[in-house]
Protein backbone atom coordinates (compact mmCIF):
# COMPACT_ATOMS: atom_id res chain seq x y z
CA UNK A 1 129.07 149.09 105.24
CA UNK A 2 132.59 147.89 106.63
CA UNK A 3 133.49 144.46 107.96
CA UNK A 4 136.24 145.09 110.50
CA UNK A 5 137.84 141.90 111.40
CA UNK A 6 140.57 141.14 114.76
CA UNK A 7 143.20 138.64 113.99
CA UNK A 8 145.61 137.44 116.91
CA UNK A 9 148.58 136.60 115.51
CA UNK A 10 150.81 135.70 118.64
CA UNK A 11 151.36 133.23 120.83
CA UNK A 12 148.98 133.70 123.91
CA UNK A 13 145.21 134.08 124.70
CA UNK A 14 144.48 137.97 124.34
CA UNK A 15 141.59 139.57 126.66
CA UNK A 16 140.69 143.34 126.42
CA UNK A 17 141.10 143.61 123.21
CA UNK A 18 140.21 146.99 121.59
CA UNK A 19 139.41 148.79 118.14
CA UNK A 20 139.75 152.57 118.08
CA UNK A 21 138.57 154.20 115.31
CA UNK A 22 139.48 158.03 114.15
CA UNK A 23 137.39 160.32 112.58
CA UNK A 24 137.77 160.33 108.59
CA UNK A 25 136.73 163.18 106.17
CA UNK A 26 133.59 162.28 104.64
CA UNK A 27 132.91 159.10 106.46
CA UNK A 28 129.66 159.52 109.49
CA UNK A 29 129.21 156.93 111.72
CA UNK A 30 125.62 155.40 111.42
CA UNK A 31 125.23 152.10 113.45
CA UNK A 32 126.74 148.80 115.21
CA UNK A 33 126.31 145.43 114.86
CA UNK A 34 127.59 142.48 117.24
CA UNK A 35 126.74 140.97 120.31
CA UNK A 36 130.64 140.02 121.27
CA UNK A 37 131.70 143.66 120.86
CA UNK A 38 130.60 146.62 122.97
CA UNK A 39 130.21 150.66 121.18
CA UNK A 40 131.34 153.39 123.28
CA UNK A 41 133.00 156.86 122.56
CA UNK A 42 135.73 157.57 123.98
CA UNK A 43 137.19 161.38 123.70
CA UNK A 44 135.37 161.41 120.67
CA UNK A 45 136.34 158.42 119.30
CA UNK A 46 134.41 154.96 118.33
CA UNK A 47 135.60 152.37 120.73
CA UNK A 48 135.22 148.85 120.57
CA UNK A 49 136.31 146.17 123.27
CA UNK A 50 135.52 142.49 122.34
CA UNK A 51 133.73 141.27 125.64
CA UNK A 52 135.79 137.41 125.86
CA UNK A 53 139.29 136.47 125.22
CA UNK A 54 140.67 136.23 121.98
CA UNK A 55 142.42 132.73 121.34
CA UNK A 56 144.90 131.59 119.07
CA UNK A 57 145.47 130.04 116.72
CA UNK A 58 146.06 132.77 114.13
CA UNK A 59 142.94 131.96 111.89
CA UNK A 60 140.42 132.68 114.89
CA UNK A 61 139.22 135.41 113.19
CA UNK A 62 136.03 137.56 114.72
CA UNK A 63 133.82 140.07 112.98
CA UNK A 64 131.92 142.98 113.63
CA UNK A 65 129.87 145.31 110.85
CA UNK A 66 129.98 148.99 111.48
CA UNK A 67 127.71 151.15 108.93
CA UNK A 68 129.14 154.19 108.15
């Protein structure tokens, strides 16, 4: 199980924010959980786009759990 965390470190409010993930040797993807992310695949690739603006400050931090 990985925690994959989004951190906005600038100075504005941040909408359509995404996670791309590659493929790894030895690693499968299993599962998602989090209802302010949304799971697609994308050209064979794990997408995730957080579904509400990210805000700053800096230590906003939001989490999703991917089981792999």
């Amino acid at each position: 199980m990985n925690h994959l965390f989004v951190k906005n470190t600038g100075n504005v409010d941040l909408n359509t924010v995404t996670v791309t993930e590659n493929s790894y040797d030895g690693l499968e993807y299993d599962s998602f959980k989090g209802d302010l992310w949304t799971h697609s695949i994308v050209n064979g690739k794990h997408v995730y786009r957080f579904n509400h603006i990210l805000k700053i400050p800096s230590y906003n931090l939001l989490g999703m759990e991917v089981i792999l």
